[in-house]
PDB file of N, CA and C in Angstrom:
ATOM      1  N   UNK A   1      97.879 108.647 114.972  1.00  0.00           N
ATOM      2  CA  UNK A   1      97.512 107.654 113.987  1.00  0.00           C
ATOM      3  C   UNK A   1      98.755 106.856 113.597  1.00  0.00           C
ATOM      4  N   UNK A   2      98.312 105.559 113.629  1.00  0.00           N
ATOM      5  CA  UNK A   2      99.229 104.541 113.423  1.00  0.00           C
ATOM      6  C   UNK A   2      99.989 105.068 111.507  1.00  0.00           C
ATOM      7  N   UNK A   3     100.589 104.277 111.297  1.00  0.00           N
ATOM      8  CA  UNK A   3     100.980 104.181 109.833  1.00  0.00           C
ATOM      9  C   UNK A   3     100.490 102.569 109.128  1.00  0.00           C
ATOM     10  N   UNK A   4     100.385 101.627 110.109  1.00  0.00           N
ATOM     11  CA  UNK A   4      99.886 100.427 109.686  1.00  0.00           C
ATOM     12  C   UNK A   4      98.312 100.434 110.891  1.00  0.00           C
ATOM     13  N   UNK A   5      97.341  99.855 110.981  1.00  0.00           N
ATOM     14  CA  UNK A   5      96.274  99.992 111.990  1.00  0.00           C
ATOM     15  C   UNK A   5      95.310  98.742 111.382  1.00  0.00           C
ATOM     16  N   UNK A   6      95.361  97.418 112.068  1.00  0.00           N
ATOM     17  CA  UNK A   6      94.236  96.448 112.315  1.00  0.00           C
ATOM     18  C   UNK A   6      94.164  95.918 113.662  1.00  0.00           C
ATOM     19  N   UNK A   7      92.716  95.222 112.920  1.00  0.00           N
ATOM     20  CA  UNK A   7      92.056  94.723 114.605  1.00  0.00           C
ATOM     21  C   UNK A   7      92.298  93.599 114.489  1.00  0.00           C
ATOM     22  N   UNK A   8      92.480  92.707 115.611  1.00  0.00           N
ATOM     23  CA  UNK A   8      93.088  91.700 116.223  1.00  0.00           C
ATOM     24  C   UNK A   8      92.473  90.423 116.007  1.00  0.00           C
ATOM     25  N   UNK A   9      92.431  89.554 115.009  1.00  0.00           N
ATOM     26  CA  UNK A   9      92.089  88.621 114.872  1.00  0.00           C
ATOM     27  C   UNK A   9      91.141  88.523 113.608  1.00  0.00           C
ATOM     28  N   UNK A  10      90.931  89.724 113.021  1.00  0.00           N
ATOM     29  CA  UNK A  10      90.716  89.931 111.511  1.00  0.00           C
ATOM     30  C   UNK A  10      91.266  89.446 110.621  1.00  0.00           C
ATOM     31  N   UNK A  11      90.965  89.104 109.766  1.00  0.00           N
ATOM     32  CA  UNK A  11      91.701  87.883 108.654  1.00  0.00           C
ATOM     33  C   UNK A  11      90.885  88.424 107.463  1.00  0.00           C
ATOM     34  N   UNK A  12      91.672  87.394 105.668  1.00  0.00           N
ATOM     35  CA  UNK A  12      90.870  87.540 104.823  1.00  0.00           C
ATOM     36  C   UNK A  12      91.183  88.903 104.103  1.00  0.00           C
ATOM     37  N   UNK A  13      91.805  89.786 104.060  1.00  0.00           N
ATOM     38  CA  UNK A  13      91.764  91.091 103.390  1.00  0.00           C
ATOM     39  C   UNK A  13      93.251  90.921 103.095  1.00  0.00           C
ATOM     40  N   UNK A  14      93.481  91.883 102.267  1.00  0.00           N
ATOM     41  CA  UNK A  14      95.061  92.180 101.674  1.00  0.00           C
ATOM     42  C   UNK A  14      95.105  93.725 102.638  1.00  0.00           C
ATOM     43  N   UNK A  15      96.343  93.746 102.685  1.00  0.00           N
ATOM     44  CA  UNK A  15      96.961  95.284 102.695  1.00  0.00           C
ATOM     45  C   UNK A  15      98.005  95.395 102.485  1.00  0.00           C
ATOM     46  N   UNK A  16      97.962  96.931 101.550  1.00  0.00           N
ATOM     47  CA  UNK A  16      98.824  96.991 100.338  1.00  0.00           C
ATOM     48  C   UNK A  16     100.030  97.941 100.995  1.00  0.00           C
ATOM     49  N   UNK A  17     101.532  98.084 100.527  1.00  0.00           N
ATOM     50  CA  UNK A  17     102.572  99.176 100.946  1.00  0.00           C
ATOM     51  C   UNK A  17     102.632  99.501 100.166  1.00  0.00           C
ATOM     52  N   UNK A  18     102.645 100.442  99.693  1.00  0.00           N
ATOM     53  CA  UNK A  18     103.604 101.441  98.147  1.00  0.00           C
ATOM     54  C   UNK A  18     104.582 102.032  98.835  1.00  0.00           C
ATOM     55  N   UNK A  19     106.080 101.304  98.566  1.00  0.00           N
ATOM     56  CA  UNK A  19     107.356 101.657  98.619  1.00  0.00           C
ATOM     57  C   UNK A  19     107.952 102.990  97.519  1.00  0.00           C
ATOM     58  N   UNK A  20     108.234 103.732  98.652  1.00  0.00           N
ATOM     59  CA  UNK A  20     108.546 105.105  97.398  1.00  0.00           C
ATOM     60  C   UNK A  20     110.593 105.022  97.909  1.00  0.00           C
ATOM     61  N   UNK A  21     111.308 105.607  97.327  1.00  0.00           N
ATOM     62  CA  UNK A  21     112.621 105.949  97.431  1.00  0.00           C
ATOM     63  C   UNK A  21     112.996 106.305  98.203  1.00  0.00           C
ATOM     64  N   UNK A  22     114.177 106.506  99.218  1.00  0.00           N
ATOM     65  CA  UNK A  22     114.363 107.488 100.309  1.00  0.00           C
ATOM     66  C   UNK A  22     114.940 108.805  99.470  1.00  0.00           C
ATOM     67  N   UNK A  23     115.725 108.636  98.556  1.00  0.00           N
ATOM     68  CA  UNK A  23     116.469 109.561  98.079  1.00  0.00           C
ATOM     69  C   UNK A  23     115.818 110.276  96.897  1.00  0.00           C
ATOM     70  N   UNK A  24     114.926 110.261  95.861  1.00  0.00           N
ATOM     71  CA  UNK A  24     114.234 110.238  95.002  1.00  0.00           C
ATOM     72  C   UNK A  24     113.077 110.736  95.330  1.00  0.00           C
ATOM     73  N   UNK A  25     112.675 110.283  96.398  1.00  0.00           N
ATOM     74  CA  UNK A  25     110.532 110.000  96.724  1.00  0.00           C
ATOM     75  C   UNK A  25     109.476 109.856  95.507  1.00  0.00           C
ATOM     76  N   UNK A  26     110.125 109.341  95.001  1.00  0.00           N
ATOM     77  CA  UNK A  26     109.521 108.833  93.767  1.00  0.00           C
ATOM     78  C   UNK A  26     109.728 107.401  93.881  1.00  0.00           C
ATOM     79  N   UNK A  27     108.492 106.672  93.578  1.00  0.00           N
ATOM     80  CA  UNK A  27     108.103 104.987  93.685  1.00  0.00           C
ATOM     81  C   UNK A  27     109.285 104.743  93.372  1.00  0.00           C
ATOM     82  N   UNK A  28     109.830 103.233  94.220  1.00  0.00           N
ATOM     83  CA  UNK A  28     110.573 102.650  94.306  1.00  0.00           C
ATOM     84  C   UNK A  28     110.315 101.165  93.189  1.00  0.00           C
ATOM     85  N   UNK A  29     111.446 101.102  92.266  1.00  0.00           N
ATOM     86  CA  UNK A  29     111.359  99.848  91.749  1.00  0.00           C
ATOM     87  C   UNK A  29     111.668  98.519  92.267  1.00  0.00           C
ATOM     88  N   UNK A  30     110.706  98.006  92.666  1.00  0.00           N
ATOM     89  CA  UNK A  30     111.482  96.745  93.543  1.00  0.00           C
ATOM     90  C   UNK A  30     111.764  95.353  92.662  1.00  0.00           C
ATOM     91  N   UNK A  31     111.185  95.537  91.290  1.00  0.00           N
ATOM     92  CA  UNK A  31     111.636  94.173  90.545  1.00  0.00           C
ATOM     93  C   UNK A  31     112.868  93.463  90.519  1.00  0.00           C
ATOM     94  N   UNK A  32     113.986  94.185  91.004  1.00  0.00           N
ATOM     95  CA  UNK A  32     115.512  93.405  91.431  1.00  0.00           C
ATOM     96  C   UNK A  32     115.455  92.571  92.714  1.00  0.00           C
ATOM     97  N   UNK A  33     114.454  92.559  93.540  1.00  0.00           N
ATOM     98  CA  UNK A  33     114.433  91.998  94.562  1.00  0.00           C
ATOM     99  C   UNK A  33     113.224  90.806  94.541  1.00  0.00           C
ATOM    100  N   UNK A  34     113.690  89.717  94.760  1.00  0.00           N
ATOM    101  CA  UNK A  34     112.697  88.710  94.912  1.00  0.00           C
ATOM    102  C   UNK A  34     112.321  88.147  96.445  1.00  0.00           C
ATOM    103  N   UNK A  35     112.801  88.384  97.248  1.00  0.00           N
ATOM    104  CA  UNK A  35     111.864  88.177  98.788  1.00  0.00           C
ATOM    105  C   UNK A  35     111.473  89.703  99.473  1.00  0.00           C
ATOM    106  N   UNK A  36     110.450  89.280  99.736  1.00  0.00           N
ATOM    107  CA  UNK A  36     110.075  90.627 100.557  1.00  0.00           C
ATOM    108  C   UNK A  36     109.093  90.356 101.874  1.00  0.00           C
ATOM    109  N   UNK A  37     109.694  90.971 103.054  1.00  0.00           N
ATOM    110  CA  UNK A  37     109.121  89.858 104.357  1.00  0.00           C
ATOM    111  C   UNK A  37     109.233  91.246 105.583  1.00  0.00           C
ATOM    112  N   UNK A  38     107.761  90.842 106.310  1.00  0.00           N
ATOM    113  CA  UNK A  38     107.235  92.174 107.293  1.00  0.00           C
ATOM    114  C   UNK A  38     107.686  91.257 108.657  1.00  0.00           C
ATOM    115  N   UNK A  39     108.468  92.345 109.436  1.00  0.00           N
ATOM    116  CA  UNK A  39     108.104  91.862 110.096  1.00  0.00           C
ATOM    117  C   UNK A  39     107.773  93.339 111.271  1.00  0.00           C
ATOM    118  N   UNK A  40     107.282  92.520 112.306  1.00  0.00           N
ATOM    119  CA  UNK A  40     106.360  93.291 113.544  1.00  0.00           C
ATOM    120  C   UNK A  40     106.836  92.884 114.785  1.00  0.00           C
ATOM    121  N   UNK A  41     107.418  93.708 115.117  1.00  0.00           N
ATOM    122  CA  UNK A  41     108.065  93.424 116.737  1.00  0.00           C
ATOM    123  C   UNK A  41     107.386  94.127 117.535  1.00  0.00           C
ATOM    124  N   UNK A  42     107.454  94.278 118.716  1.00  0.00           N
ATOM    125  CA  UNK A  42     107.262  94.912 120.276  1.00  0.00           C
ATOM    126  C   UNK A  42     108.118  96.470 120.181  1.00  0.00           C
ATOM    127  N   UNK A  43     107.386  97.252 120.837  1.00  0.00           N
ATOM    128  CA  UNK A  43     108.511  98.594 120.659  1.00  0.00           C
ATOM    129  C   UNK A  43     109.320  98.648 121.166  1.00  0.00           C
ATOM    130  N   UNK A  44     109.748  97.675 121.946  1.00  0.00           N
ATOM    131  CA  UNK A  44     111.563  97.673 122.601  1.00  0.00           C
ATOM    132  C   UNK A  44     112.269  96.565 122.081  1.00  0.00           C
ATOM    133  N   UNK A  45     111.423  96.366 120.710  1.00  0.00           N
ATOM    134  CA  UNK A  45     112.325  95.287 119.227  1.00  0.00           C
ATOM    135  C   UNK A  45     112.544  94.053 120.068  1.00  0.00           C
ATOM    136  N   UNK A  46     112.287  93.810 121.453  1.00  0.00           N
ATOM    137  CA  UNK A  46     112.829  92.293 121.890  1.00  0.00           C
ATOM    138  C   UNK A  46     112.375  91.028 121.408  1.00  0.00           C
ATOM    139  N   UNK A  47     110.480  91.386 121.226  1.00  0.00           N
ATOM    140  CA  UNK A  47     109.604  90.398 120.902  1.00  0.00           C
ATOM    141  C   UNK A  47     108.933  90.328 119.503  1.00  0.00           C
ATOM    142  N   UNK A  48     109.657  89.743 118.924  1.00  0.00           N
ATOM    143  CA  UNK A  48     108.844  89.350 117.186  1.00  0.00           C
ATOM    144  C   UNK A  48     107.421  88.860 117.294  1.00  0.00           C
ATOM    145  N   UNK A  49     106.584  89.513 117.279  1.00  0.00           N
ATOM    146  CA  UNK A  49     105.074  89.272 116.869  1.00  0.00           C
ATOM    147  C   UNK A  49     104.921  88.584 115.097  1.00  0.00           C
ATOM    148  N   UNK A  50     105.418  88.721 114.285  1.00  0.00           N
ATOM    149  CA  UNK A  50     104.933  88.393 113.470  1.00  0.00           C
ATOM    150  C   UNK A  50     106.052  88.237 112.605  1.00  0.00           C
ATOM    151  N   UNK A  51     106.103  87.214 111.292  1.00  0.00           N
ATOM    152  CA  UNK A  51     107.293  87.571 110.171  1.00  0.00           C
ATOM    153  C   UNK A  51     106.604  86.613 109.135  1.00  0.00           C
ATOM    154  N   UNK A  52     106.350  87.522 108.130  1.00  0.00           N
ATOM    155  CA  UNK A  52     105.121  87.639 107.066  1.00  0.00           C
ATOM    156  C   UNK A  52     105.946  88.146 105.685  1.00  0.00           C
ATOM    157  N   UNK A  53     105.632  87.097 104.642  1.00  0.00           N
ATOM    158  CA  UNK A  53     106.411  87.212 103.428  1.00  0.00           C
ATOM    159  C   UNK A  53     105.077  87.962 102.758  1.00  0.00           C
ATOM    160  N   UNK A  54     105.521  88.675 101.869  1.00  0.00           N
ATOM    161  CA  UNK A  54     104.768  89.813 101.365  1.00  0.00           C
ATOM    162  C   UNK A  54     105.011  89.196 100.218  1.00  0.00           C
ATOM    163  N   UNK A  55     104.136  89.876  98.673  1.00  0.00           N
ATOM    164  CA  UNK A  55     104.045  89.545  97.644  1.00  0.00           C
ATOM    165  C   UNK A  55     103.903  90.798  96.882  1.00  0.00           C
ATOM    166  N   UNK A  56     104.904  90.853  95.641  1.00  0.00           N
ATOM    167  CA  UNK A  56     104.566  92.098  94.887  1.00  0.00           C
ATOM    168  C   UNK A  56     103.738  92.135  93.911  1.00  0.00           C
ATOM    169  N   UNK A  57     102.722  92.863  93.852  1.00  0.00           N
ATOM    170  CA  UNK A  57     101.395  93.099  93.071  1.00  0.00           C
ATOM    171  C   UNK A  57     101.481  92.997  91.869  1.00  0.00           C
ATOM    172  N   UNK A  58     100.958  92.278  90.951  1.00  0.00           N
ATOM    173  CA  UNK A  58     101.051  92.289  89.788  1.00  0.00           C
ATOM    174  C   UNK A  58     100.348  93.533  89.253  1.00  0.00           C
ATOM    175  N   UNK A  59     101.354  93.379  88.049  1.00  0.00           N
ATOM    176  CA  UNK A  59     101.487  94.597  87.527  1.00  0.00           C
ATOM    177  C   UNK A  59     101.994  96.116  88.019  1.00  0.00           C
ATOM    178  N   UNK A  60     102.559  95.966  89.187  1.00  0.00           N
ATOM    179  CA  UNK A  60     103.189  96.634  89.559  1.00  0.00           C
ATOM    180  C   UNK A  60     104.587  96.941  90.252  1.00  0.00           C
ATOM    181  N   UNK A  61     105.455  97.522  90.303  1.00  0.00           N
ATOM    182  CA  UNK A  61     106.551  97.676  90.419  1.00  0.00           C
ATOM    183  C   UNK A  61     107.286  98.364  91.612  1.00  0.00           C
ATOM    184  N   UNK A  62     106.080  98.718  92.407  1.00  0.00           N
ATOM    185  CA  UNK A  62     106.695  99.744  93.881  1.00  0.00           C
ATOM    186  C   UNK A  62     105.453  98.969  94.874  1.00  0.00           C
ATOM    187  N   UNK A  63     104.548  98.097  94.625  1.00  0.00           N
ATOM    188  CA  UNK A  63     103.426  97.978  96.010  1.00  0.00           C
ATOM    189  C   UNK A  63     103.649  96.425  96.005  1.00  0.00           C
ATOM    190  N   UNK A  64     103.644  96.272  97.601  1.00  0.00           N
ATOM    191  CA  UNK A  64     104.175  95.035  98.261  1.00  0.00           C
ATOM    192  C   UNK A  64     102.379  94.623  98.886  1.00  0.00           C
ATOM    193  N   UNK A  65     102.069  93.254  98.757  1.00  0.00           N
ATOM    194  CA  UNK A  65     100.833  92.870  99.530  1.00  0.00           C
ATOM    195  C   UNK A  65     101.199  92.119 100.471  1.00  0.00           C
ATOM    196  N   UNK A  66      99.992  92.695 101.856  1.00  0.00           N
ATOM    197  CA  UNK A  66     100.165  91.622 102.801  1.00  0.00           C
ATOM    198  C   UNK A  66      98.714  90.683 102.702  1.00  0.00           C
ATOM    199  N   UNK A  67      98.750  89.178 102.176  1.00  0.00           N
ATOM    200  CA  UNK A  67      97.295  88.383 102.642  1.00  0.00           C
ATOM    201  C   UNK A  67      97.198  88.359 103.865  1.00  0.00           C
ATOM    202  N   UNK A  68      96.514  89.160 104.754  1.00  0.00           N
ATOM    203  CA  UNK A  68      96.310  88.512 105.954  1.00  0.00           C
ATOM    204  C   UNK A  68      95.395  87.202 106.345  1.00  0.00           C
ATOM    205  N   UNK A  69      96.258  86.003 106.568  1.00  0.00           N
ATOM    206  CA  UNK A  69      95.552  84.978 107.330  1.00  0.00           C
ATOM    207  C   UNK A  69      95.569  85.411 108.027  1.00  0.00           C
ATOM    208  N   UNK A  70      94.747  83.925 108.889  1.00  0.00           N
ATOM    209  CA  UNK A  70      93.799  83.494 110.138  1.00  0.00           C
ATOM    210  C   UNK A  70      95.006  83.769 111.381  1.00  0.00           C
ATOM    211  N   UNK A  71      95.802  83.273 111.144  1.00  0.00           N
ATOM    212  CA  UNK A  71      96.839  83.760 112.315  1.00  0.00           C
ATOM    213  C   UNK A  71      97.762  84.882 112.832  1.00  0.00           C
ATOM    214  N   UNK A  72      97.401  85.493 111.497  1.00  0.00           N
ATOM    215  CA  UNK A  72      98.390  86.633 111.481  1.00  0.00           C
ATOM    216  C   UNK A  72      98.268  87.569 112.475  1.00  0.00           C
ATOM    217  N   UNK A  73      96.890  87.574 112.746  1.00  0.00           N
ATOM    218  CA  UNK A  73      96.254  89.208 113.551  1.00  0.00           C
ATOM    219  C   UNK A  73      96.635  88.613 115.111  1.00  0.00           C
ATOM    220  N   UNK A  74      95.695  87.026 115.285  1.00  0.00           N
ATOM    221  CA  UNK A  74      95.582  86.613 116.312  1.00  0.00           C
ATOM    222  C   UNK A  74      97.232  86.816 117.370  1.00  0.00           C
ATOM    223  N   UNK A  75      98.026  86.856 116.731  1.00  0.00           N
ATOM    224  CA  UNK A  75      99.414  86.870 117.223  1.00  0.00           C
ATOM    225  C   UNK A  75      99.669  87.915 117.723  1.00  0.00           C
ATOM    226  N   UNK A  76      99.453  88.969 117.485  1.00  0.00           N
ATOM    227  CA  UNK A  76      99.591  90.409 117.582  1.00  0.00           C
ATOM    228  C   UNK A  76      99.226  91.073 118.449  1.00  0.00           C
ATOM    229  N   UNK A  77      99.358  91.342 119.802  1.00  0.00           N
ATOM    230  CA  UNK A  77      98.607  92.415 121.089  1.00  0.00           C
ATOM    231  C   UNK A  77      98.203  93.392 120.578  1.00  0.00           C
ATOM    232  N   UNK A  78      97.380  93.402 121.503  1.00  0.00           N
ATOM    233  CA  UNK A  78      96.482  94.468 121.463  1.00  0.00           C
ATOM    234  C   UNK A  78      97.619  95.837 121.480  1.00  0.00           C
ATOM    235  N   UNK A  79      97.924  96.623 120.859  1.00  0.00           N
ATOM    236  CA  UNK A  79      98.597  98.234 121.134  1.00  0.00           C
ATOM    237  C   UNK A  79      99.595  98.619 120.079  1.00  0.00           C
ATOM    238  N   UNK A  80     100.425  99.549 120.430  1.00  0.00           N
ATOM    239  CA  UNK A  80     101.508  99.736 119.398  1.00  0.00           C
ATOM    240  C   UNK A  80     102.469  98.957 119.353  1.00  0.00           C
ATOM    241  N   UNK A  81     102.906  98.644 118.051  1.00  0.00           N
ATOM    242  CA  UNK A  81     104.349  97.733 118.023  1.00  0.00           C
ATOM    243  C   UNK A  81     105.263  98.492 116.511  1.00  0.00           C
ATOM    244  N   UNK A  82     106.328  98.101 116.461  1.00  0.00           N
ATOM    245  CA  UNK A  82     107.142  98.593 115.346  1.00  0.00           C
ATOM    246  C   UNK A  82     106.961  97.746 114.220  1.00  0.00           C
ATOM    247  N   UNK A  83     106.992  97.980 113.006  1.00  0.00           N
ATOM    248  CA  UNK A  83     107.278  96.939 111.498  1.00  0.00           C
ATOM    249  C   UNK A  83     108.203  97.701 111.145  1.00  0.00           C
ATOM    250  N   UNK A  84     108.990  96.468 110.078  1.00  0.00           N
ATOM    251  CA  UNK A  84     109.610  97.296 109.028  1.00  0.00           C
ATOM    252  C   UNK A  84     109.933  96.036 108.226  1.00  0.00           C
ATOM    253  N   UNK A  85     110.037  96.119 106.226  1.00  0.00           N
ATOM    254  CA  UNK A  85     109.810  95.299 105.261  1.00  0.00           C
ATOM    255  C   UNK A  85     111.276  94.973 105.180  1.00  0.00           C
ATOM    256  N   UNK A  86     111.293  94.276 104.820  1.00  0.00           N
ATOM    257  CA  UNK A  86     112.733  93.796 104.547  1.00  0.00           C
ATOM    258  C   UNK A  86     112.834  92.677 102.788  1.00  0.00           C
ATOM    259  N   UNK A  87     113.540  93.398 102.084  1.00  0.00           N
ATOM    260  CA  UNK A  87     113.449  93.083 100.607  1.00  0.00           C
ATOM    261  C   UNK A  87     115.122  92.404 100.009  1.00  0.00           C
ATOM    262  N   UNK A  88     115.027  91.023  99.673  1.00  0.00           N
ATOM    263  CA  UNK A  88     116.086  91.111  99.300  1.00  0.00           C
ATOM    264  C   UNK A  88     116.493  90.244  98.024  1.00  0.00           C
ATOM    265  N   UNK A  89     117.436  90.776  97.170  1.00  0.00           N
ATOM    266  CA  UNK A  89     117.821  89.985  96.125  1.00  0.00           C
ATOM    267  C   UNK A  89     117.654  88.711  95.743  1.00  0.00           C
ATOM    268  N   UNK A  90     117.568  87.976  94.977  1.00  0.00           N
ATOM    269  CA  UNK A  90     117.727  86.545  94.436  1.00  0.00           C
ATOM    270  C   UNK A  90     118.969  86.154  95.243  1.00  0.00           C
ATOM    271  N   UNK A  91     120.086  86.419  94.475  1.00  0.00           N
ATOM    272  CA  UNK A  91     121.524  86.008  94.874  1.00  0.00           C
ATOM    273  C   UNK A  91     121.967  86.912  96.636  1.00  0.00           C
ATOM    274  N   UNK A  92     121.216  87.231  96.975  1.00  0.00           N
ATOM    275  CA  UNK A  92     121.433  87.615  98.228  1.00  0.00           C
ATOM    276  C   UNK A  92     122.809  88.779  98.625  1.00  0.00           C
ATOM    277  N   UNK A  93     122.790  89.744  97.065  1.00  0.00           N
ATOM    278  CA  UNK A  93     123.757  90.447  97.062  1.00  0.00           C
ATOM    279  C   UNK A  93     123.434  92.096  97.619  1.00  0.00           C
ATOM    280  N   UNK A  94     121.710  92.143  97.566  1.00  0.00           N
ATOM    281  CA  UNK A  94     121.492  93.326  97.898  1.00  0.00           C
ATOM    282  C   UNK A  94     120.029  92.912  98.879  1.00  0.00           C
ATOM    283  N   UNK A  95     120.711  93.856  99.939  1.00  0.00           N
ATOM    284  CA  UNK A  95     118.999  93.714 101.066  1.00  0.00           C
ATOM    285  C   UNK A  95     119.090  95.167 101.328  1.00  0.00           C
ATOM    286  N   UNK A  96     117.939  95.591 101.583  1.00  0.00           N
ATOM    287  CA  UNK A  96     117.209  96.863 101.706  1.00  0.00           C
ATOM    288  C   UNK A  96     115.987  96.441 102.697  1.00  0.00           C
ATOM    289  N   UNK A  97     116.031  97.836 103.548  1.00  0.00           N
ATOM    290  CA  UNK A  97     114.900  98.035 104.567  1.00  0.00           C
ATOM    291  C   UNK A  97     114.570  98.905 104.784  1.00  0.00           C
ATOM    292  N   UNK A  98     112.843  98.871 105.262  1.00  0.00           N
ATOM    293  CA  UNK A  98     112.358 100.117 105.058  1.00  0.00           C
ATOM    294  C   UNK A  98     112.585 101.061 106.232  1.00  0.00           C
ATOM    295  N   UNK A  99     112.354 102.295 106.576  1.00  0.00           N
ATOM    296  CA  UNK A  99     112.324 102.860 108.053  1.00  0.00           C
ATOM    297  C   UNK A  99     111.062 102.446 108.453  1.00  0.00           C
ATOM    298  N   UNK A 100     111.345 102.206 109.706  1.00  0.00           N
ATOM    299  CA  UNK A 100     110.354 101.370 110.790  1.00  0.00           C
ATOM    300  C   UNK A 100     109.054 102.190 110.623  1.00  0.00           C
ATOM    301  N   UNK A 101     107.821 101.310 110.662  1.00  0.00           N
ATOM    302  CA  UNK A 101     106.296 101.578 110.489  1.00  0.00           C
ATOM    303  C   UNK A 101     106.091 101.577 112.292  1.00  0.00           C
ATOM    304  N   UNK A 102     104.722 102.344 112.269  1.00  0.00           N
ATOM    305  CA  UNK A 102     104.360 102.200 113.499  1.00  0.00           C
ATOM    306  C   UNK A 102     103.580 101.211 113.265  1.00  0.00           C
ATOM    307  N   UNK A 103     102.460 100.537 114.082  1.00  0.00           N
ATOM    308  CA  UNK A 103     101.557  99.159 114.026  1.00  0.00           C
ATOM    309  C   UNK A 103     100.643  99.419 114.896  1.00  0.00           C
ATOM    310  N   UNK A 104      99.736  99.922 115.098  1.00  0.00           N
ATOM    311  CA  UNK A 104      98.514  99.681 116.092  1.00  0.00           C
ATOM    312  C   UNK A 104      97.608  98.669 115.857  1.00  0.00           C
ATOM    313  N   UNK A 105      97.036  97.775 117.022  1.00  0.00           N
ATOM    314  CA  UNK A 105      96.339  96.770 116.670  1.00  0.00           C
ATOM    315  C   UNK A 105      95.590  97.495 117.529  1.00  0.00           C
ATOM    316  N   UNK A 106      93.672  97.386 117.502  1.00  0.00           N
ATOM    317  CA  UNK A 106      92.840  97.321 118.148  1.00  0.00           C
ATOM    318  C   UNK A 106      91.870  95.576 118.089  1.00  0.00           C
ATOM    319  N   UNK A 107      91.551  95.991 119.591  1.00  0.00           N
ATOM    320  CA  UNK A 107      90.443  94.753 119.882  1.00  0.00           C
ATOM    321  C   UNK A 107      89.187  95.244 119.155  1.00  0.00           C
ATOM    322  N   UNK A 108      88.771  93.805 118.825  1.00  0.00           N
ATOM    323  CA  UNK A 108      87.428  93.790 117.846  1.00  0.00           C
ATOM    324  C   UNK A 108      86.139  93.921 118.901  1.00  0.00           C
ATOM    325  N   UNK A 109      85.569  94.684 118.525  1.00  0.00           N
ATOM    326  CA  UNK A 109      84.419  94.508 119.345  1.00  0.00           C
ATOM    327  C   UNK A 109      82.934  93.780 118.727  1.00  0.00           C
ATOM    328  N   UNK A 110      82.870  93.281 119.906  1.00  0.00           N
ATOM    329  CA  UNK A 110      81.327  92.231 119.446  1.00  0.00           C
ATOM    330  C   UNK A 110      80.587  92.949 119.144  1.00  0.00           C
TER     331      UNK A 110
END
């Protein structure tokens, strides 16, 4: 089982991350950081499939949303690929990343 898992050309839904600590494992506060951006490569990292600015949930303080548009899925092959979030400061003094997600996409069936 994947850690991230959609089908390919699905659109219209959110999906949510809850960022916990590495050191802590207790939810991560991400309010010091104002960009937060997914991206999804190929598992030999050569080929960027996707790079997707995320949004942090109101009212909350550790869960990152992805809107998936219309293009987002369509981009994406069919199989496993790697993600990982990438969060970084206003003033660009602190960036943080997550350890790499797995990604399975499946084909939609008619």
């Amino acid at each position: 089982m994947a850690d991230v898992e959609i089908v390919q050309g699905e659109f219209g839904d959110n999906y949510d991350f809850t960022i916990y600590s590495e050191q802590t494992a207790a939810l991560a506060n991400l309010t010091n950081f104002t960009t937060f951006t997914l991206k999804i490569k190929s598992t030999d990292e050569v080929t960027t499939h996707l790079t997707k600015s995320l949004s942090l949930v109101s009212g909350s303080t550790s869960v990152l949303r992805w809107a998936i548009a219309s293009a987002d899925t369509a981009s994406i092959p069919v199989g496993v690929h790697l993600a990982q979030i990438i969060m970084v400061d206003e003033a660009v003094t602190i960036r943080r990343k997550t350890e790499h997600l797995s990604v399975r996409v499946v084909s939609k069936l008619d």
